[in-house]
C-alpha atoms as a PDB file:
ATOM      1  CA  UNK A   1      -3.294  13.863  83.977  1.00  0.00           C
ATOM      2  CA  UNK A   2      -5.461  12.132  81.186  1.00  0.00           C
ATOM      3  CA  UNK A   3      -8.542  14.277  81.116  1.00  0.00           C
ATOM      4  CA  UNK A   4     -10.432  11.089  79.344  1.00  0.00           C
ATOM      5  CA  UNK A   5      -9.185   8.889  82.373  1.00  0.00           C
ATOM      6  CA  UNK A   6     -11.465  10.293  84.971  1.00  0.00           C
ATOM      7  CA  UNK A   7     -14.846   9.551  82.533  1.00  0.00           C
ATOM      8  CA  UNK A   8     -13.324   5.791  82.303  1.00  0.00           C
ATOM      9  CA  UNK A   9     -15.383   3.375  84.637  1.00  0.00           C
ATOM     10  CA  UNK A  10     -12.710   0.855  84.970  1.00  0.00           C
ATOM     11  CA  UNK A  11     -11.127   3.952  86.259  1.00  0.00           C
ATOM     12  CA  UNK A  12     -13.959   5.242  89.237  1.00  0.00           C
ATOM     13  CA  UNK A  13     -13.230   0.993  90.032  1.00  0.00           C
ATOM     14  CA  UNK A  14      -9.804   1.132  90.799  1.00  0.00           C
ATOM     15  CA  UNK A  15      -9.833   4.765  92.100  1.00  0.00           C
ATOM     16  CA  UNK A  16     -12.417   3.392  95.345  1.00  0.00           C
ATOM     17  CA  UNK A  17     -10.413   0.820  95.410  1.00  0.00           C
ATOM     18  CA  UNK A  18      -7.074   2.326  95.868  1.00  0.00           C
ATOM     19  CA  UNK A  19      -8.609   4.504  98.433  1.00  0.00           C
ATOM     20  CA  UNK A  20     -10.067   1.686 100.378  1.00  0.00           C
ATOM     21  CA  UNK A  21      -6.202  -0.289 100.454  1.00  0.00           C
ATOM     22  CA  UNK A  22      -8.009  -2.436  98.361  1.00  0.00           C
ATOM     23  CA  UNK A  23      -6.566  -4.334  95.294  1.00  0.00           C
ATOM     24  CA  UNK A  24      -6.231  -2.548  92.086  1.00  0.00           C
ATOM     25  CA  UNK A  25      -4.388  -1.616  88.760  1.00  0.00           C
ATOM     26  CA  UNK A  26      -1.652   1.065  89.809  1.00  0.00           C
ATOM     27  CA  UNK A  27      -1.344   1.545  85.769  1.00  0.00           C
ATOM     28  CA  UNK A  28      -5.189   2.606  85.926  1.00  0.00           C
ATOM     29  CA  UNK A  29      -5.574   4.542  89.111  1.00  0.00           C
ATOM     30  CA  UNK A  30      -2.504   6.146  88.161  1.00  0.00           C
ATOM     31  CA  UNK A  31      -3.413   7.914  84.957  1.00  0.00           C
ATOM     32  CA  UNK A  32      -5.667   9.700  87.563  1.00  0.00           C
ATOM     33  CA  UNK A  33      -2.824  11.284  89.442  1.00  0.00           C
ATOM     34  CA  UNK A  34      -2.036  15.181  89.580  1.00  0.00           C
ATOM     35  CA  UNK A  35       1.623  16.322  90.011  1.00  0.00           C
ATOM     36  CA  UNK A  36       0.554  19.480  91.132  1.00  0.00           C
ATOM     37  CA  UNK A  37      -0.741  18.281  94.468  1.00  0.00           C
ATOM     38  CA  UNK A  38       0.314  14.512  94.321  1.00  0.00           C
ATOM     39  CA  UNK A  39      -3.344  13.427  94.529  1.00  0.00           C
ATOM     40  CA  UNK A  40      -5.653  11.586  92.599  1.00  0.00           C
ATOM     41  CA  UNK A  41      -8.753  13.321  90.328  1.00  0.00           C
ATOM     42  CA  UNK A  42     -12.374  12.263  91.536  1.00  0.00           C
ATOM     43  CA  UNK A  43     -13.733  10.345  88.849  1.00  0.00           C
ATOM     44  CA  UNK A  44     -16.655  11.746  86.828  1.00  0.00           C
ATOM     45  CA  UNK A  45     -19.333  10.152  88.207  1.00  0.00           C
ATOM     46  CA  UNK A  46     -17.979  10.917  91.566  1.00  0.00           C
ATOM     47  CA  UNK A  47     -17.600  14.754  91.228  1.00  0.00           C
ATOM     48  CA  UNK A  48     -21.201  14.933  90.054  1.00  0.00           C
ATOM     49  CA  UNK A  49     -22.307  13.107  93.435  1.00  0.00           C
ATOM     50  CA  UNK A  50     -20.079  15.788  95.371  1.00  0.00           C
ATOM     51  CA  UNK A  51     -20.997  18.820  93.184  1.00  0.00           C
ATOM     52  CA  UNK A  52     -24.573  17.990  94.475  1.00  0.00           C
ATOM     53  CA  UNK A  53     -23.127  17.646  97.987  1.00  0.00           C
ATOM     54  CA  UNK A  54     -21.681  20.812  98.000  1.00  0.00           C
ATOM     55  CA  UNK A  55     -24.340  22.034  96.867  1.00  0.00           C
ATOM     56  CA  UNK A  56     -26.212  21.232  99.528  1.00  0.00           C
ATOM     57  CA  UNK A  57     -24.074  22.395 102.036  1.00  0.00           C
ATOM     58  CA  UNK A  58     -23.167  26.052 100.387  1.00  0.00           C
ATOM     59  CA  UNK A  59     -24.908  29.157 100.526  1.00  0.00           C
ATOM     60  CA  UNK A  60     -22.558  30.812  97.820  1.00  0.00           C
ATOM     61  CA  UNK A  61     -22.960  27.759  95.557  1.00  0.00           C
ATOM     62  CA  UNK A  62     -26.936  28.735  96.007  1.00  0.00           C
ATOM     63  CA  UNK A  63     -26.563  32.052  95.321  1.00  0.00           C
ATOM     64  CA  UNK A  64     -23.528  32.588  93.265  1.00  0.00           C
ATOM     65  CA  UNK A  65     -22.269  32.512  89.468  1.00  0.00           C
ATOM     66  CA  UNK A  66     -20.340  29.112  88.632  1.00  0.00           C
ATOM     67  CA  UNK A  67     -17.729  28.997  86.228  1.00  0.00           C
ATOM     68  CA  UNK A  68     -15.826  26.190  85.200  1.00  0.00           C
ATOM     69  CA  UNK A  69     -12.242  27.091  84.365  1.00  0.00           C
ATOM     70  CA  UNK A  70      -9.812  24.118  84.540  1.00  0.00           C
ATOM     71  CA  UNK A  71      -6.248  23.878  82.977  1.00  0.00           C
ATOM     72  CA  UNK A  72      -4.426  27.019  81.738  1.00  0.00           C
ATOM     73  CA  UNK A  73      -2.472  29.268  83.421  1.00  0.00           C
ATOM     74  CA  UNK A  74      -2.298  30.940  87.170  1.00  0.00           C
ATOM     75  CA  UNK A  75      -4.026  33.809  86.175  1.00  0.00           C
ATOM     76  CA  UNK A  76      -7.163  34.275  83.642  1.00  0.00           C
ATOM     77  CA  UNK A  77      -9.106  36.661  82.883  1.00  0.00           C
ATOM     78  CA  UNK A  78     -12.889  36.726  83.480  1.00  0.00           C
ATOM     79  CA  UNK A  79     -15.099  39.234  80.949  1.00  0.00           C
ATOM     80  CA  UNK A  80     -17.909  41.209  82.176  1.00  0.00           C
ATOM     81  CA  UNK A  81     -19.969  43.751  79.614  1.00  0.00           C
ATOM     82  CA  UNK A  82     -23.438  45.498  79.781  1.00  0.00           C
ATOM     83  CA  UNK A  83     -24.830  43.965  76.745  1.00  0.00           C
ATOM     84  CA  UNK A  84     -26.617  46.561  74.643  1.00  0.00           C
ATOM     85  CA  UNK A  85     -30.094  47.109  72.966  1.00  0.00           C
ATOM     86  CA  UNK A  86     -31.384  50.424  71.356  1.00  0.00           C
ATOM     87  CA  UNK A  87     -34.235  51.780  69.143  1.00  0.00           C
ATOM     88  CA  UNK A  88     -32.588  52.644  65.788  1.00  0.00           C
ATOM     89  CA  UNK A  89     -34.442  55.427  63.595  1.00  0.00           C
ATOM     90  CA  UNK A  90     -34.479  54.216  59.935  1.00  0.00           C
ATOM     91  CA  UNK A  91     -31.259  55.275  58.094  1.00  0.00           C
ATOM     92  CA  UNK A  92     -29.139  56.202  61.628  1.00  0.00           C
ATOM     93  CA  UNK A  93     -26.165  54.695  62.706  1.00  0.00           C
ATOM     94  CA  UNK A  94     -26.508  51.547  65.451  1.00  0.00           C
ATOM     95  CA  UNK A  95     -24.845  52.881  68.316  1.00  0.00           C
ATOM     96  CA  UNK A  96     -22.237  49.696  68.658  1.00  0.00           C
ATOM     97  CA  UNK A  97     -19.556  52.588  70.060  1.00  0.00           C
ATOM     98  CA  UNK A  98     -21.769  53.257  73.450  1.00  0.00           C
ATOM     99  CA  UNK A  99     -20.824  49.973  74.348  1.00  0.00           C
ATOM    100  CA  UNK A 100     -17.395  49.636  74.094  1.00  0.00           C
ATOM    101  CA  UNK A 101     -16.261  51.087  77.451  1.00  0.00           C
ATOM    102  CA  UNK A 102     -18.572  48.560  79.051  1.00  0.00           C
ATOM    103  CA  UNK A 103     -16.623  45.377  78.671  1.00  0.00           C
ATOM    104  CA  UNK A 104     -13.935  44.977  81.109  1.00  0.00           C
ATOM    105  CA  UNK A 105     -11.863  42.053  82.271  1.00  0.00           C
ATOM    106  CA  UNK A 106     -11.060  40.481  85.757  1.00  0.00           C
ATOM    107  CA  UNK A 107      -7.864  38.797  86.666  1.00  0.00           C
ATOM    108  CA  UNK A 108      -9.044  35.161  88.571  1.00  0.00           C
ATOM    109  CA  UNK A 109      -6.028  33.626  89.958  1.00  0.00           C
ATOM    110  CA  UNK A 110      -6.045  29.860  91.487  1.00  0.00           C
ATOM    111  CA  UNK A 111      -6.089  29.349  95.096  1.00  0.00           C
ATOM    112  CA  UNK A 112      -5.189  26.346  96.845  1.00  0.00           C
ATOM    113  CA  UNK A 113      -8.381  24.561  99.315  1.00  0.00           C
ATOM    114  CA  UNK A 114      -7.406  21.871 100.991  1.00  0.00           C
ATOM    115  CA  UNK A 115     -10.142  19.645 103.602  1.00  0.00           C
ATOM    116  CA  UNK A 116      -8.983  16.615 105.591  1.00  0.00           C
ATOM    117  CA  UNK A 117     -11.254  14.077 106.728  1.00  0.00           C
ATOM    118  CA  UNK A 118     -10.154  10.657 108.787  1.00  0.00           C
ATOM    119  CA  UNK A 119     -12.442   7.575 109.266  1.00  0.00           C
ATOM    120  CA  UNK A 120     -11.604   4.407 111.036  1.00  0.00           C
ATOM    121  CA  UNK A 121     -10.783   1.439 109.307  1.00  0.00           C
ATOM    122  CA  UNK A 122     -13.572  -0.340 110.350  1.00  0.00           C
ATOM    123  CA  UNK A 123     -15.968   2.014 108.404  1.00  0.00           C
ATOM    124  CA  UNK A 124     -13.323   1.935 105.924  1.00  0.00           C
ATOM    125  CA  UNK A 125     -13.209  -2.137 104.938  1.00  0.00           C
ATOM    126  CA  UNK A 126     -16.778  -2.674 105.721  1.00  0.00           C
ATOM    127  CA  UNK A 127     -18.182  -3.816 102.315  1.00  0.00           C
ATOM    128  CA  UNK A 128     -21.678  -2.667 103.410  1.00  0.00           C
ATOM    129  CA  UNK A 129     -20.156   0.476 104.515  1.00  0.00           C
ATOM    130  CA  UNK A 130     -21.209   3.386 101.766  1.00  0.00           C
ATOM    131  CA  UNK A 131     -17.705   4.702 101.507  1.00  0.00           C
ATOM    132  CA  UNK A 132     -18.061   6.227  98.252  1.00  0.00           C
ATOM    133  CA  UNK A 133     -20.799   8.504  99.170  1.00  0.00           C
ATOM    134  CA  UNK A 134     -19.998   9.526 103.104  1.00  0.00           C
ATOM    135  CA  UNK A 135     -16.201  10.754 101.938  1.00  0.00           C
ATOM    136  CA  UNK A 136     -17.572  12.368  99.314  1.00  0.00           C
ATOM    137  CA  UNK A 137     -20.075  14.456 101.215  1.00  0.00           C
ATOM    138  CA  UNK A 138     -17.598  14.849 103.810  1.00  0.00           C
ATOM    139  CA  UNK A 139     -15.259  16.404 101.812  1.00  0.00           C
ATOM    140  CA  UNK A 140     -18.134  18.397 100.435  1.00  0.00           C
ATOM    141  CA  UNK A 141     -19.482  19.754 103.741  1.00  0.00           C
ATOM    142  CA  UNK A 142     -15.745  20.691 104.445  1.00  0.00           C
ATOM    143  CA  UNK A 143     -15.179  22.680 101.399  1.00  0.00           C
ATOM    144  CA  UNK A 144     -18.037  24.313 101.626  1.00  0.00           C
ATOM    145  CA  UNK A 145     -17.751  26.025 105.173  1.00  0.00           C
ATOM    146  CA  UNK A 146     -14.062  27.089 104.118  1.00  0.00           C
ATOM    147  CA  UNK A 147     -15.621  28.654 100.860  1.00  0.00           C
ATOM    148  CA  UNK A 148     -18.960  30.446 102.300  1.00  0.00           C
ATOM    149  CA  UNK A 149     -16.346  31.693 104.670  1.00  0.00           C
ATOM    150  CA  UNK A 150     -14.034  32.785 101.854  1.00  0.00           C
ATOM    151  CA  UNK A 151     -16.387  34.321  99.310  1.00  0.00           C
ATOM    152  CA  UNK A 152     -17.364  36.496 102.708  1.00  0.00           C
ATOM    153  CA  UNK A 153     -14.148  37.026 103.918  1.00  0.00           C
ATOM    154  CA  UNK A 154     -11.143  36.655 101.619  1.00  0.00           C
ATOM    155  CA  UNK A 155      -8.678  39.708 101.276  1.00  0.00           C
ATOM    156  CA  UNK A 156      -7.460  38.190  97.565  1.00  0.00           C
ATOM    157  CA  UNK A 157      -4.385  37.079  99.111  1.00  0.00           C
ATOM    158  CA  UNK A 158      -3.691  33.271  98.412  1.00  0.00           C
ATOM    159  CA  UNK A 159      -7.976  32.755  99.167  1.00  0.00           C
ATOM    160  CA  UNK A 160     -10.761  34.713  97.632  1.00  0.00           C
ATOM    161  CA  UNK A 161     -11.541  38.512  97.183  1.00  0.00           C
ATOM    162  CA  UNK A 162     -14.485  38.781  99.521  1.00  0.00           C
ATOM    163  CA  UNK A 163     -17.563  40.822  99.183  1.00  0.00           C
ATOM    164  CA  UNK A 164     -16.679  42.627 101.969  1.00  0.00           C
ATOM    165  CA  UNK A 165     -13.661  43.440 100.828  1.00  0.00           C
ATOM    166  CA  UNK A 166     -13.206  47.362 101.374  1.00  0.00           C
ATOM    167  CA  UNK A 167     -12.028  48.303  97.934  1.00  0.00           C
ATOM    168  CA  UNK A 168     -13.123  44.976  95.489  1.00  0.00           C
ATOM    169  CA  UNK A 169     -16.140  44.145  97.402  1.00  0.00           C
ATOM    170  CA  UNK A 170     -19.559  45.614  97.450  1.00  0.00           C
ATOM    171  CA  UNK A 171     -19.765  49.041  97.214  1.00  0.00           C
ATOM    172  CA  UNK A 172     -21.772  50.631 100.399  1.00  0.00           C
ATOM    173  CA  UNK A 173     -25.208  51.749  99.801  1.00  0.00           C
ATOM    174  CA  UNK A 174     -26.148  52.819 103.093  1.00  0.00           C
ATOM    175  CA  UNK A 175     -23.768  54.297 105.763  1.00  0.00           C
ATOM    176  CA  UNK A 176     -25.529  54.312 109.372  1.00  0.00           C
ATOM    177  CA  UNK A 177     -24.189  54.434 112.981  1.00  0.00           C
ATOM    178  CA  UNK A 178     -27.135  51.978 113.940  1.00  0.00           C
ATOM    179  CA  UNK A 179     -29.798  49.451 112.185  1.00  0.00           C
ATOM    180  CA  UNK A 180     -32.887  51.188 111.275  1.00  0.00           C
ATOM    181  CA  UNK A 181     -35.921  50.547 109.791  1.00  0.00           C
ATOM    182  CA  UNK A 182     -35.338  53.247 107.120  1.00  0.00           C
ATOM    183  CA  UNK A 183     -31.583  52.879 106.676  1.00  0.00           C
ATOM    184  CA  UNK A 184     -32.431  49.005 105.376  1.00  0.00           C
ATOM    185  CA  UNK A 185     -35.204  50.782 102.906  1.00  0.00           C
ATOM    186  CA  UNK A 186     -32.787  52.989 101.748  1.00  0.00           C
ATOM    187  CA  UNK A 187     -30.317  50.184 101.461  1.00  0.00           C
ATOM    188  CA  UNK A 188     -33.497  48.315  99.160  1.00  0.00           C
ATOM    189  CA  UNK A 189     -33.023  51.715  96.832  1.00  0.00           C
ATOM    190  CA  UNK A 190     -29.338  52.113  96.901  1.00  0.00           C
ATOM    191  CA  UNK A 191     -29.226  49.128  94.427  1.00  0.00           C
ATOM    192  CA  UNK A 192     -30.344  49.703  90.655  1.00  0.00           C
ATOM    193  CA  UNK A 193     -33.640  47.630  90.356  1.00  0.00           C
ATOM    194  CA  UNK A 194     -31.935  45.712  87.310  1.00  0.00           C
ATOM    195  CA  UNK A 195     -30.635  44.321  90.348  1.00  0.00           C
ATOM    196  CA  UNK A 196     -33.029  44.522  92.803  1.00  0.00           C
ATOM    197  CA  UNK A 197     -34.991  42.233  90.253  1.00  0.00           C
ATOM    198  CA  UNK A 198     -32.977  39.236  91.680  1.00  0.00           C
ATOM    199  CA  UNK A 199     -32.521  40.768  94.722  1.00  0.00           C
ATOM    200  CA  UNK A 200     -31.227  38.953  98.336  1.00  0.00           C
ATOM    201  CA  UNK A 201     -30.438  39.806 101.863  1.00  0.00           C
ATOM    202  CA  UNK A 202     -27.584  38.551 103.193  1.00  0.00           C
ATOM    203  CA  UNK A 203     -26.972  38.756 107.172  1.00  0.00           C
ATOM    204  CA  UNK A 204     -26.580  36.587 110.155  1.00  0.00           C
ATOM    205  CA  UNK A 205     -28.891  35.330 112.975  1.00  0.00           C
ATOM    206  CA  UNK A 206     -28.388  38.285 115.321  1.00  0.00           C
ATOM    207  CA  UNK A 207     -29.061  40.913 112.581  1.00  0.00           C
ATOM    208  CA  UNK A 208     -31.987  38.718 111.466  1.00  0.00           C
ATOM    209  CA  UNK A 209     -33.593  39.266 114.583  1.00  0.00           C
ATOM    210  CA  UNK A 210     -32.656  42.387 114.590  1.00  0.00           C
ATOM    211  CA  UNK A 211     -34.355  43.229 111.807  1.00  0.00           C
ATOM    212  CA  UNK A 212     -37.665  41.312 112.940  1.00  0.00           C
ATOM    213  CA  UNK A 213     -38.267  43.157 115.813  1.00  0.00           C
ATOM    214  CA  UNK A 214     -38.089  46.718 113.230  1.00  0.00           C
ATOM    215  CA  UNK A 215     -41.615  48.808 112.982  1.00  0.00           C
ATOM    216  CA  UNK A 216     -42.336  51.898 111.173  1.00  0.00           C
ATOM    217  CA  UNK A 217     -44.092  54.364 112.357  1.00  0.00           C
ATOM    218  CA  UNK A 218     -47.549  52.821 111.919  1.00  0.00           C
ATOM    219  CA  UNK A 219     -46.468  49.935 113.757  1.00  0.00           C
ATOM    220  CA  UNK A 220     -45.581  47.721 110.462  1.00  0.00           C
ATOM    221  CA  UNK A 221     -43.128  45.254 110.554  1.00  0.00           C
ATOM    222  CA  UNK A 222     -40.083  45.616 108.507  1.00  0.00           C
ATOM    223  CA  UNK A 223     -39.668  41.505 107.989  1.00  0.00           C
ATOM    224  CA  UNK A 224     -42.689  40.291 106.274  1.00  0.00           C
ATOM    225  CA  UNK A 225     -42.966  36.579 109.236  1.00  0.00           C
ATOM    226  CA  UNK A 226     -45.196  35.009 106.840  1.00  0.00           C
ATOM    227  CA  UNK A 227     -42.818  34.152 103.845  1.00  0.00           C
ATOM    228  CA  UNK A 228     -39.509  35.642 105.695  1.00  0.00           C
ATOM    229  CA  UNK A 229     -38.902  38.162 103.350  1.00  0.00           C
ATOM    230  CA  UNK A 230     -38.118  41.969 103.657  1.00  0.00           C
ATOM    231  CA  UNK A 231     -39.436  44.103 101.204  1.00  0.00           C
ATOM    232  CA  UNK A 232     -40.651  40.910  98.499  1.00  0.00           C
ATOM    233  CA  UNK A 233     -36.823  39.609  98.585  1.00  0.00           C
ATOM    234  CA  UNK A 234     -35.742  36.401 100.682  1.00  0.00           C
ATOM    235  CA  UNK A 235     -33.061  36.467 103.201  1.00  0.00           C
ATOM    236  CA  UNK A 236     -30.278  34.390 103.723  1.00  0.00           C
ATOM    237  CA  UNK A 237     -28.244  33.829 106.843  1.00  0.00           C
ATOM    238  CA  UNK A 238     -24.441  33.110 106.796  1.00  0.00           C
ATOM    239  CA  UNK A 239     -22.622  32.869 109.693  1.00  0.00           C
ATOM    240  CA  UNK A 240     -19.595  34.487 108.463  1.00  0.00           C
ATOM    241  CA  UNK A 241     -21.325  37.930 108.267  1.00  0.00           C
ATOM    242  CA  UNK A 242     -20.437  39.999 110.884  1.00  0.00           C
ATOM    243  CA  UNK A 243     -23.236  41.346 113.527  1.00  0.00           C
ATOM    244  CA  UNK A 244     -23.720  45.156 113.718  1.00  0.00           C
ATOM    245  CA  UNK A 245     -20.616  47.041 115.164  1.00  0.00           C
ATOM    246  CA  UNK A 246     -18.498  50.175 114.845  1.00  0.00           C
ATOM    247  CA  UNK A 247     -17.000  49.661 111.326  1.00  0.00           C
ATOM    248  CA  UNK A 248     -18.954  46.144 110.407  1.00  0.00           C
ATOM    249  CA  UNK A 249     -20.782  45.523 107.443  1.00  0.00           C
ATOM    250  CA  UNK A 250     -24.102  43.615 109.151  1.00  0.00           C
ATOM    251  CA  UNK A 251     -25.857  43.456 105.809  1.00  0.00           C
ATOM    252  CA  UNK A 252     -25.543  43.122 102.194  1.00  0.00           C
ATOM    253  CA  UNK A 253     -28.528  43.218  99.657  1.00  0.00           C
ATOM    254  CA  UNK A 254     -28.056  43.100  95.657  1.00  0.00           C
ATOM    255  CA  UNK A 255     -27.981  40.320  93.340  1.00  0.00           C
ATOM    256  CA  UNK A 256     -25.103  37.659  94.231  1.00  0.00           C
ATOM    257  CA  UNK A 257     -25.029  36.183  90.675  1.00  0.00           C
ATOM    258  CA  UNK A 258     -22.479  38.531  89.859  1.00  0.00           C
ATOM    259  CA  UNK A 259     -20.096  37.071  92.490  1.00  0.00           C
ATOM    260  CA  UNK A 260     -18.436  34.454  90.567  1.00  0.00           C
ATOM    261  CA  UNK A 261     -16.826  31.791  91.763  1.00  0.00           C
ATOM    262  CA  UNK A 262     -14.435  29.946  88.902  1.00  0.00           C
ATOM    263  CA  UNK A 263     -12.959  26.548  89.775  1.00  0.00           C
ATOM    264  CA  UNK A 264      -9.317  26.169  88.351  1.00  0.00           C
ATOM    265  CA  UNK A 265      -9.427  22.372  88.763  1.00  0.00           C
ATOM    266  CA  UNK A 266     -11.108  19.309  90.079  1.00  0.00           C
ATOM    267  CA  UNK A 267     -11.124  17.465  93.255  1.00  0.00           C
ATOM    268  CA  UNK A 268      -8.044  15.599  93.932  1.00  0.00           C
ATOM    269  CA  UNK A 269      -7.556  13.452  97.009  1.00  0.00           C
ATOM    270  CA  UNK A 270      -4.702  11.459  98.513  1.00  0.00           C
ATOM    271  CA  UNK A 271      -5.169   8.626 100.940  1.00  0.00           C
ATOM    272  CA  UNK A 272      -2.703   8.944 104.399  1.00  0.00           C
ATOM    273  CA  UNK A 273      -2.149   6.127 106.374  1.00  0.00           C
ATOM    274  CA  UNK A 274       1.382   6.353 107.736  1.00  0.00           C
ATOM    275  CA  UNK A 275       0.284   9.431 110.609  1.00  0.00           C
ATOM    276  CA  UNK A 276      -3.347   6.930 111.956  1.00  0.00           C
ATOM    277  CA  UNK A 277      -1.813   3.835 111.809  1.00  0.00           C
ATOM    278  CA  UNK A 278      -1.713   3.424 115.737  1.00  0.00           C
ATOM    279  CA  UNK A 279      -5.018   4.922 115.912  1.00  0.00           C
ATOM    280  CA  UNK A 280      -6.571   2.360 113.051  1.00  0.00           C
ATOM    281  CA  UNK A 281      -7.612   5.042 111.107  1.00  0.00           C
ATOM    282  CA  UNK A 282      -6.927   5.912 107.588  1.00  0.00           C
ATOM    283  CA  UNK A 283      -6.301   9.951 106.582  1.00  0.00           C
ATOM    284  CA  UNK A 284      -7.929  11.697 103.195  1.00  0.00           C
ATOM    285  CA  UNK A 285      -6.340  14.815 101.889  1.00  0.00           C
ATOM    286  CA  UNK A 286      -8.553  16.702  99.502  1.00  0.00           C
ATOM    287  CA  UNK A 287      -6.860  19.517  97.050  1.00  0.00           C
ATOM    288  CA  UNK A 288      -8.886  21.404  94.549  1.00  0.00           C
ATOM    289  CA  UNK A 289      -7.925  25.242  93.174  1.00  0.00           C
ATOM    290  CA  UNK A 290     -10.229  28.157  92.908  1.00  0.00           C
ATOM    291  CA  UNK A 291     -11.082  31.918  93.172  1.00  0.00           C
ATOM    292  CA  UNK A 292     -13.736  34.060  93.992  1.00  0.00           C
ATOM    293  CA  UNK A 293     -14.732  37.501  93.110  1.00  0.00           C
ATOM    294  CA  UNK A 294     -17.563  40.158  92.623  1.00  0.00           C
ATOM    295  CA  UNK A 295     -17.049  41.697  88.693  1.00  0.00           C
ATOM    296  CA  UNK A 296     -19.862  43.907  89.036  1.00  0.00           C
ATOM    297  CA  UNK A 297     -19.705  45.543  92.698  1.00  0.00           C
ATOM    298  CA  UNK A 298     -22.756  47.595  91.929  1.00  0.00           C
ATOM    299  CA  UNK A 299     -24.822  44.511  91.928  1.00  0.00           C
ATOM    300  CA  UNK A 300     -24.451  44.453  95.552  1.00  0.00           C
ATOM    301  CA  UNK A 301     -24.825  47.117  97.928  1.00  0.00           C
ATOM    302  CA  UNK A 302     -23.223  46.946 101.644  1.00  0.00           C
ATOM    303  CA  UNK A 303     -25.213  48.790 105.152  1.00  0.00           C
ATOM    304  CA  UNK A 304     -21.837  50.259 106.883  1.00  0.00           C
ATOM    305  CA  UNK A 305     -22.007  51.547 110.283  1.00  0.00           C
ATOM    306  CA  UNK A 306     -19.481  53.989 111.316  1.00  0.00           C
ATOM    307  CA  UNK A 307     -20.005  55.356 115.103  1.00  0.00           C
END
């Protein structure tokens, strides 16, 4: 693929057009196409309308680290260090050495997403019909369920390395055989408040309530209801974190910008017609490669329960 292609405008043109069944240059669209999957790159202009989407639609891409690593091989490595800063007494060595154990690397390998979306023809030849941006955000809202789900989820194994992962997610800070108004303080504590500074909750709706309904002992709620916030730090809800159980992991608190999530290409997408035919509807198969993992898993602490 001609990285310079996708910038081209003639080539965004012909790309819509192509995916429309609309006339266009084959030589053009074509210096769009990626042998890897057999589809066709979103132009630039495009993939800044569904980066936005997607946006929109993801927690992780809220909350996360985004990396941009097209091109290359499989496997990469990402680089994580504790940068260093230290009061030096005139004529004394700068301690450069205490450093050096601190930078470590992270294998990021490229997993295969793929979203399929169908419309009907009649949406799709309608001239007055906003094709461009519907598919897009579409595709968008379909990638980013699969994702949020994967960042959560993922055992590393052709998808994501989760944060709750057991052994490469985030490390537990509280272990608990039920949800308590202290066991979520001590969770608070458990994370180093270099982290805490940047600081989020992470849990679903029934834990969320959960947690609402929590006094101490002077009758003080837990969840401040005025700007939904426990302890000064906002909480999110995903509904891919599991609810409070024997062996769950109901809540996660720490800062999320060290889960990283590095995309290993762009968008392509392929138009399908052959399978909808009958049904007068036309097919769109979206491919794009990425990975997912925390690289600092004491940047996010985990509330275990264990009977």
């Amino acid at each position: 693929m001609n990285e310079k292609i996708i910038h081209n405008t003639d080539y965004k043109n012909h790309f819509w057009n192509a995916l429309r069944g609309r006339e266009h240059s084959a030589a053009v669209f074509g210096e769009g196409r990626d042998i890897q999957t057999g589809g066709y790159v979103l132009p630039a202009g495009s993939e800044d309308g569904y980066d936005r989407a997607i946006r929109k639609e993801s927690l992780f891409r809220n909350i996360a680290t985004v990396v941009r690593a097209y091109g290359g091989s499989e496997r990469i490595f990402a680089k994580d260090y504790e940068d260093l800063a230290a009061w030096v007494p005139e004529g004394e060595a700068i301690p450069l050495a205490n450093g050096m154990e601190d930078f470590t690397k992270h294998a990021v390998d490229s997993h295969k997403l793929a979203a399929f979306v169908k419309l009907d023809n009649d949406f799709v030849h309608d001239a007055a019909f906003d094709f461009e941006g519907y598919l897009t955000k579409r595709m968008a809202k379909c990638f980013a369920r699969a994702e949020d789900s994967g960042f959560l989820t993922g055992d590393g194994k052709d998808q994501p390395t989760g944060l709750l992962h057991p052994e490469k997610g985030a490390e537990a800070g509280v272990t608990t055989s039920a949800l308590t108004y202290d066991d979520v303080v001590k969770l608070y504590f458990s994370v180093k408040p270099e982290y805490r500074r940047n600081g989020v909750w992470l849990m679903n709706d029934e834990t969320a309530l959960t947690l609402r309904t929590l006094k101490d002992n002077n009758g003080n709620y837990l969840w401040d209801h005025s700007s939904d916030t426990i302890l000064g730090k906002r909480v999110e809800i995903s509904e891919y974190m599991p609810s409070a159980g024997n062996g769950k992991t109901p809540i996660l608190f720490g800062d999320f910008r060290y889960y990283w999530i590095v995309l290993r290409s762009p968008v392509t997408v392929k138009r399908i017609t052959e399978l909808y035919v009958r049904y007068d509807q036309t097919g769109y198969l979206a491919i794009k490669f990425l990975d997912g993992k925390l690289i600092r898993r004491e940047a996010v602490k985990a509330l275990r329960i264990v009977a």
